[in-house]
Each structure stands twice: as C-alpha cells, then as structure tokens.
N, C-alpha and C. Protein backbone atom coordinates (compact mmCIF):
# COMPACT_ATOMS: atom_id res chain seq x y z
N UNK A 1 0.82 -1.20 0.00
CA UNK A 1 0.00 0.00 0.00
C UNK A 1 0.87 1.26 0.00
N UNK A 2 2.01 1.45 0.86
CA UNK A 2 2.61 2.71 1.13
C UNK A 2 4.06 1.97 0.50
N UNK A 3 5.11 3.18 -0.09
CA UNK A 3 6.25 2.67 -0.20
C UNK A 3 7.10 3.56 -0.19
N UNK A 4 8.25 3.14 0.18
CA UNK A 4 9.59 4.08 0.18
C UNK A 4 10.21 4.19 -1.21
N UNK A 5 10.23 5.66 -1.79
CA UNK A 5 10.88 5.55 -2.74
C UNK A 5 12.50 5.50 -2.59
N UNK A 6 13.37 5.21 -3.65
CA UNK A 6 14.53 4.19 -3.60
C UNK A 6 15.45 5.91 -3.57
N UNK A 7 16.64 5.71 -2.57
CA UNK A 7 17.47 6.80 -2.46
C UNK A 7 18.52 6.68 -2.05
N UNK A 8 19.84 6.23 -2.27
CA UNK A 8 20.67 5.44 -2.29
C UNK A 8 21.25 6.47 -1.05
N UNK A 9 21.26 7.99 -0.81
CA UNK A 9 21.93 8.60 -0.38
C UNK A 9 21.15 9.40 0.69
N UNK A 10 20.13 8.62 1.48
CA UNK A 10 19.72 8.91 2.67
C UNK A 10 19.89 8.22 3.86
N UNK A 11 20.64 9.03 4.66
CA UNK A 11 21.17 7.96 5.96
C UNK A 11 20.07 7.28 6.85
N UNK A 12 20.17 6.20 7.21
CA UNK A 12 18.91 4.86 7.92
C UNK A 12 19.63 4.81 9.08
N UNK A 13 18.28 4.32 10.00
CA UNK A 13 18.69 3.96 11.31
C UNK A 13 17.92 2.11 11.21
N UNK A 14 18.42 1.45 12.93
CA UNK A 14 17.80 0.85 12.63
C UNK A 14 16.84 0.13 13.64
N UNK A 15 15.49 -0.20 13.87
CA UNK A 15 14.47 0.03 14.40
C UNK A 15 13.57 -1.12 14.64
N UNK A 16 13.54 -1.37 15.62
CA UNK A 16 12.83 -3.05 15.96
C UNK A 16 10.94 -2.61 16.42
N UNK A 17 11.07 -3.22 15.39
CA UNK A 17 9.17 -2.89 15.17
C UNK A 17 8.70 -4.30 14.94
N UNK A 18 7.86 -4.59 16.37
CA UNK A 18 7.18 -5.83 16.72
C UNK A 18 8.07 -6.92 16.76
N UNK A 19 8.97 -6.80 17.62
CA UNK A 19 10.38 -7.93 17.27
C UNK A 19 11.26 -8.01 16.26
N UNK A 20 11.05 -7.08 15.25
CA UNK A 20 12.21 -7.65 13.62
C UNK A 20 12.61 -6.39 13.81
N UNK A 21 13.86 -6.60 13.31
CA UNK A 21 14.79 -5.22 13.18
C UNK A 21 14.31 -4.83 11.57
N UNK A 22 14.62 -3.67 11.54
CA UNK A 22 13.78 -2.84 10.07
C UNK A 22 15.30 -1.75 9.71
N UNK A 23 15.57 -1.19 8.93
CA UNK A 23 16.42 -0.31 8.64
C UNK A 23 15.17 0.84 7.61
N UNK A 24 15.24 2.25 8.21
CA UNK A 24 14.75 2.98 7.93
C UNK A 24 15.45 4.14 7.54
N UNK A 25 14.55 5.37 6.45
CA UNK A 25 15.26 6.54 6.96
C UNK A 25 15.52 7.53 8.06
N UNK A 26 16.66 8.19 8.30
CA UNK A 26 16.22 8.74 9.45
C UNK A 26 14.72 10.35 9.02
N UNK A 27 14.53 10.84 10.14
CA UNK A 27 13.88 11.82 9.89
C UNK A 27 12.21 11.17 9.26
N UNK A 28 12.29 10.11 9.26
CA UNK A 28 11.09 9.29 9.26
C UNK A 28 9.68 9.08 10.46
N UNK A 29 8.66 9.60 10.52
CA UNK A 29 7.66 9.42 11.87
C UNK A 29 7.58 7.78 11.89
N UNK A 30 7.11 7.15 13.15
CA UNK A 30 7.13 6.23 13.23
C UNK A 30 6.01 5.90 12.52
N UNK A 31 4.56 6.46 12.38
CA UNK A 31 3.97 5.92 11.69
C UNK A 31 3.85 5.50 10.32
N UNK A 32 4.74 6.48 9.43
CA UNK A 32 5.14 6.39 8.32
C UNK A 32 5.44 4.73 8.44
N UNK A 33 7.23 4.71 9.05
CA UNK A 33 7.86 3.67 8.96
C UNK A 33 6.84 2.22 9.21
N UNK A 34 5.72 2.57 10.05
CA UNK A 34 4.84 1.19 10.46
C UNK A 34 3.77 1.26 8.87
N UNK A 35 3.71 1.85 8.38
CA UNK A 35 2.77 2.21 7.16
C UNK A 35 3.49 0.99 6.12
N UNK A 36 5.07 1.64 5.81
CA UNK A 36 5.80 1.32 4.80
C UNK A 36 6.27 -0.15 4.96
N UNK A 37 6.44 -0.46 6.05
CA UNK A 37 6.72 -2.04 6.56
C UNK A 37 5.63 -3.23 6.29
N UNK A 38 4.15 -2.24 6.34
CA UNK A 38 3.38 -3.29 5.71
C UNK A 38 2.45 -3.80 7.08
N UNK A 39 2.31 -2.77 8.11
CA UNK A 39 1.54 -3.04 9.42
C UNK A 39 0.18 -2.03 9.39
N UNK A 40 -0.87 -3.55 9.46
CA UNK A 40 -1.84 -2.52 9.15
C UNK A 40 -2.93 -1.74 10.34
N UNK A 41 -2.22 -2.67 10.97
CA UNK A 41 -2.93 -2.13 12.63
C UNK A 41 -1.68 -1.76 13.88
N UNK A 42 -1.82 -0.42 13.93
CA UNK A 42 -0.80 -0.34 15.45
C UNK A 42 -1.28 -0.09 16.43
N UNK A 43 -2.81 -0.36 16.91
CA UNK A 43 -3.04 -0.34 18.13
C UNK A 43 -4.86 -1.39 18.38
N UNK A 44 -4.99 -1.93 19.29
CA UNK A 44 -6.23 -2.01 19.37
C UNK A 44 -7.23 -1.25 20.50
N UNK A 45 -8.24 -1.05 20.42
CA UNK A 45 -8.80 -0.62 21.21
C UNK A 45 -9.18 -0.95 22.68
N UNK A 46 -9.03 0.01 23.54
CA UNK A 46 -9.15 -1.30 24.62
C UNK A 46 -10.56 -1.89 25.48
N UNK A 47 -11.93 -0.67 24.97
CA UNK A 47 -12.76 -1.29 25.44
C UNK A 47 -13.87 -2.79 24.14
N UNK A 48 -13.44 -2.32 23.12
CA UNK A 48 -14.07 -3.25 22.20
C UNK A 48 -12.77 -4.17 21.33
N UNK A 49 -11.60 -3.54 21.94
CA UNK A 49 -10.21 -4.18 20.96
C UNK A 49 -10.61 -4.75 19.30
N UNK A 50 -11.31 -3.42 18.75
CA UNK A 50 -11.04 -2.89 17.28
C UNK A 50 -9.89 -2.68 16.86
N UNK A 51 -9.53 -2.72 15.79
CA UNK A 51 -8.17 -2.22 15.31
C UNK A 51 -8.27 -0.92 14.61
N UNK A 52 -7.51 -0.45 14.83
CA UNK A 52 -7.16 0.82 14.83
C UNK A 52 -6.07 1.26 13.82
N UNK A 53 -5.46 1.89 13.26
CA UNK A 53 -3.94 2.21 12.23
C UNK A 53 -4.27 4.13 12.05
N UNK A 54 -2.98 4.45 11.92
CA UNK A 54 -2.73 6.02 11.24
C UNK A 54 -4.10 6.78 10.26
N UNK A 55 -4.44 7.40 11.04
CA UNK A 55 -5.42 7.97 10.08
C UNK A 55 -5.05 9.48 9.53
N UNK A 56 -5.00 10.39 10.43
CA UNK A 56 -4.95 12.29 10.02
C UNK A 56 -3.58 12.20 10.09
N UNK A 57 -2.51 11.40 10.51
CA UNK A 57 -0.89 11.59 10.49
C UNK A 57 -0.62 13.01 11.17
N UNK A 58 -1.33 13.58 11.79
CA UNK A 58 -0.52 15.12 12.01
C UNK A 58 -1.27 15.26 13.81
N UNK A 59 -1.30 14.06 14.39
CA UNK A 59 -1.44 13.79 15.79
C UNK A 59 -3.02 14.20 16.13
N UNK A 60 -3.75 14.68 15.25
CA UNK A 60 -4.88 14.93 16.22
C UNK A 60 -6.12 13.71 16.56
N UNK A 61 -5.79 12.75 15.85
CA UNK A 61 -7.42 11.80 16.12
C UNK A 61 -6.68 10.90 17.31
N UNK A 62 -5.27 10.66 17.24
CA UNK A 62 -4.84 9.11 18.28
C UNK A 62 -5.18 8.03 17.66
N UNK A 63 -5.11 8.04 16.63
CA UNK A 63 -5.51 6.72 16.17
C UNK A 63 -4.42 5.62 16.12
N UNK A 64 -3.71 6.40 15.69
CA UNK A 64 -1.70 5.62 15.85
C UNK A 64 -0.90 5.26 16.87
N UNK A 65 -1.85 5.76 18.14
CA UNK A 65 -1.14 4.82 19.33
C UNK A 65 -0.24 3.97 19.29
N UNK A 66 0.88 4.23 19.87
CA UNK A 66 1.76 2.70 19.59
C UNK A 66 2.84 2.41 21.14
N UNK A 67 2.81 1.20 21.61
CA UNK A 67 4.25 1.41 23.04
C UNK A 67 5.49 1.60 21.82
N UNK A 68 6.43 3.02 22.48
CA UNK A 68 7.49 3.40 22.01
C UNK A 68 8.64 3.27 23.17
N UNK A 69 9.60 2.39 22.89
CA UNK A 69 11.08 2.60 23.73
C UNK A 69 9.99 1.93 25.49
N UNK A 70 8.90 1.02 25.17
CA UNK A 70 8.23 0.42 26.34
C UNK A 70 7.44 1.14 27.25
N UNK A 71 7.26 2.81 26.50
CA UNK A 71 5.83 3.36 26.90
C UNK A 71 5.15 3.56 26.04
N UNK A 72 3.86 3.18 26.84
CA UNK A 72 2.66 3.10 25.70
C UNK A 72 1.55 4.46 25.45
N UNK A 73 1.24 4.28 24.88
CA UNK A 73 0.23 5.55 24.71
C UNK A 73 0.73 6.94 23.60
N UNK A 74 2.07 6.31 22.59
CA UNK A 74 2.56 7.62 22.01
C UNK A 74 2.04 7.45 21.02
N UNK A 75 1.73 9.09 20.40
CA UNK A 75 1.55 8.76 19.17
C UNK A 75 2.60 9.19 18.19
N UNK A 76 2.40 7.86 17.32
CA UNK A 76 3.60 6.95 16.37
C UNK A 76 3.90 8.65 14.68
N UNK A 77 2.73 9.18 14.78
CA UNK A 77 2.65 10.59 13.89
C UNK A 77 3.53 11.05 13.85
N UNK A 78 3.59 11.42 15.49
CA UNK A 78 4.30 12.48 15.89
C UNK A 78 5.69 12.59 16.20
N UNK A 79 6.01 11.04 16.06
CA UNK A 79 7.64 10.68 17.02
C UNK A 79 8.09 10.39 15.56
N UNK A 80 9.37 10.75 15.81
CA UNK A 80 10.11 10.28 14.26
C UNK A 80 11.44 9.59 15.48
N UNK A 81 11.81 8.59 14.49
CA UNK A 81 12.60 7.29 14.61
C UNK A 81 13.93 7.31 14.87
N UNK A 82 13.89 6.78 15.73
CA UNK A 82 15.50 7.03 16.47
C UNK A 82 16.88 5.61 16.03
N UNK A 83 17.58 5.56 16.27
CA UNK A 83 18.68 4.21 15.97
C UNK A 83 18.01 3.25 17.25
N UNK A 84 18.45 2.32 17.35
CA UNK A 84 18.02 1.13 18.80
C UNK A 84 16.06 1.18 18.45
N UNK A 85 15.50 2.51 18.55
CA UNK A 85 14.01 2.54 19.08
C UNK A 85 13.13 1.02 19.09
N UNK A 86 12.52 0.92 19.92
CA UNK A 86 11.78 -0.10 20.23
C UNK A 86 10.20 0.27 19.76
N UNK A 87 9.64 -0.53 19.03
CA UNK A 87 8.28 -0.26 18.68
C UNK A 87 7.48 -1.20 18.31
N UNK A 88 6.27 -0.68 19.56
CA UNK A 88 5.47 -2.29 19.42
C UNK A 88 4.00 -1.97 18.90
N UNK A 89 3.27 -2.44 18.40
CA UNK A 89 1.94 -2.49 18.07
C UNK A 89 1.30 -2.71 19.95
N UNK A 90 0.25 -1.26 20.03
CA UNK A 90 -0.04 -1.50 21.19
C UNK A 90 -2.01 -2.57 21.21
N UNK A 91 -1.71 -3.55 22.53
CA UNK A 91 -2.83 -4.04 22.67
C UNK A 91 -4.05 -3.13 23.80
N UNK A 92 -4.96 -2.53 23.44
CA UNK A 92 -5.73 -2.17 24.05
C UNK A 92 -5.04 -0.67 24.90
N UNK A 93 -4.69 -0.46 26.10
CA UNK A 93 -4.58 0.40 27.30
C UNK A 93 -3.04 0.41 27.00
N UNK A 94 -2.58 -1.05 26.84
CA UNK A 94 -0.62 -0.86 26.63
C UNK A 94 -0.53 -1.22 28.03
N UNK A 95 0.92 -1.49 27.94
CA UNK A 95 1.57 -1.95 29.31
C UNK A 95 1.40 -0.74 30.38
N UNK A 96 1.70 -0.79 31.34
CA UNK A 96 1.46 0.12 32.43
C UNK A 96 3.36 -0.30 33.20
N UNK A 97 3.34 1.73 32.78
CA UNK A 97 5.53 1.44 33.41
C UNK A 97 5.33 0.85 34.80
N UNK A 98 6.08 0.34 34.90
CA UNK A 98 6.70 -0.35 36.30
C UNK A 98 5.88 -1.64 36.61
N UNK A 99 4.80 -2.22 36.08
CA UNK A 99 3.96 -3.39 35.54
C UNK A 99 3.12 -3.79 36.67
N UNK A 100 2.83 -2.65 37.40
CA UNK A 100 1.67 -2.20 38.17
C UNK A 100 0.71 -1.24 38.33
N UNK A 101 -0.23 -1.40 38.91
CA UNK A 101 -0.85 -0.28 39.06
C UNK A 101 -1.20 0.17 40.26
C-alpha cells in the first residue's frame, strides 16, 4: 500500500518494530515507517479491541497509538525514529511502566 521511494543517499537507522529489526530513513515518523513495513494495525482498542492504524498523520485523532522505547500511549505521527528505538503495536490500554498499578 505505502512505499519508500529508492534513495541510495539517505542515511537509515535501525528500528525493531514488533520484534524484527527494520532499517529505515532517518527523519522518518514512526507511523510512516509502520505504514511502509506493511503493518496494518498499530493499536487495538481497549474497550471493544477494534483495530485501529494512522489515520490524520498530524497527531490529532490518536488513532496511531503505539508502546514506544516500552511506553505506551505515544503517538507513532508524531515521534520520528530514532537508531536502537523499540516499537510495538499496542494491545488495548498498553503496558502500564513499572507493571503495576
């Protein structure tokens, strides 16, 4: 559906989205990068756990929720992609830091 066009001379980082390492550009939003990888849901809902994916890209609906670097609740629009970053497709509410409440 979405694709990266080919650019031999843009520097990549590289970015573990849902367990697989990915090599991206930098200066890339995460949702982009979850678009272009071929993920069509990055979050579910948590009272009916619908699926959910990137809709307005420019942060205002939340639809792109995603756990980033193991907090949950960011939106994936708005964050552009770091080297190491951790990124998971979030289930429902997302983990809760310190794995209590």
């Amino acid at each position: 559906m979405f694709k990266q066009l080919p650019n031999s001379g843009i520097e990549t980082v590289e970015v573990i989205l849902n367990r697989q390492k990915v090599r991206v550009p930098l200066n890339t939003t995460v949702a982009a990068m979850a678009l272009v990888q071929g993920l069509r849901v990055t979050r579910t809902t948590p009272v009916s756990g619908s699926p959910r994916a990137p809709f307005c890209m420019m942060g205002v609906c939340y639809e792109c929720l995603m756990v980033i670097d193991g907090k949950a609740n960011q939106r994936a629009c708005a964050t552009y992609v770091k080297q190491g970053m951790r990124v998971e497709t979030q289930q429902g509410a997302g983990p809760v830091l310190g794995g209590t409440l």
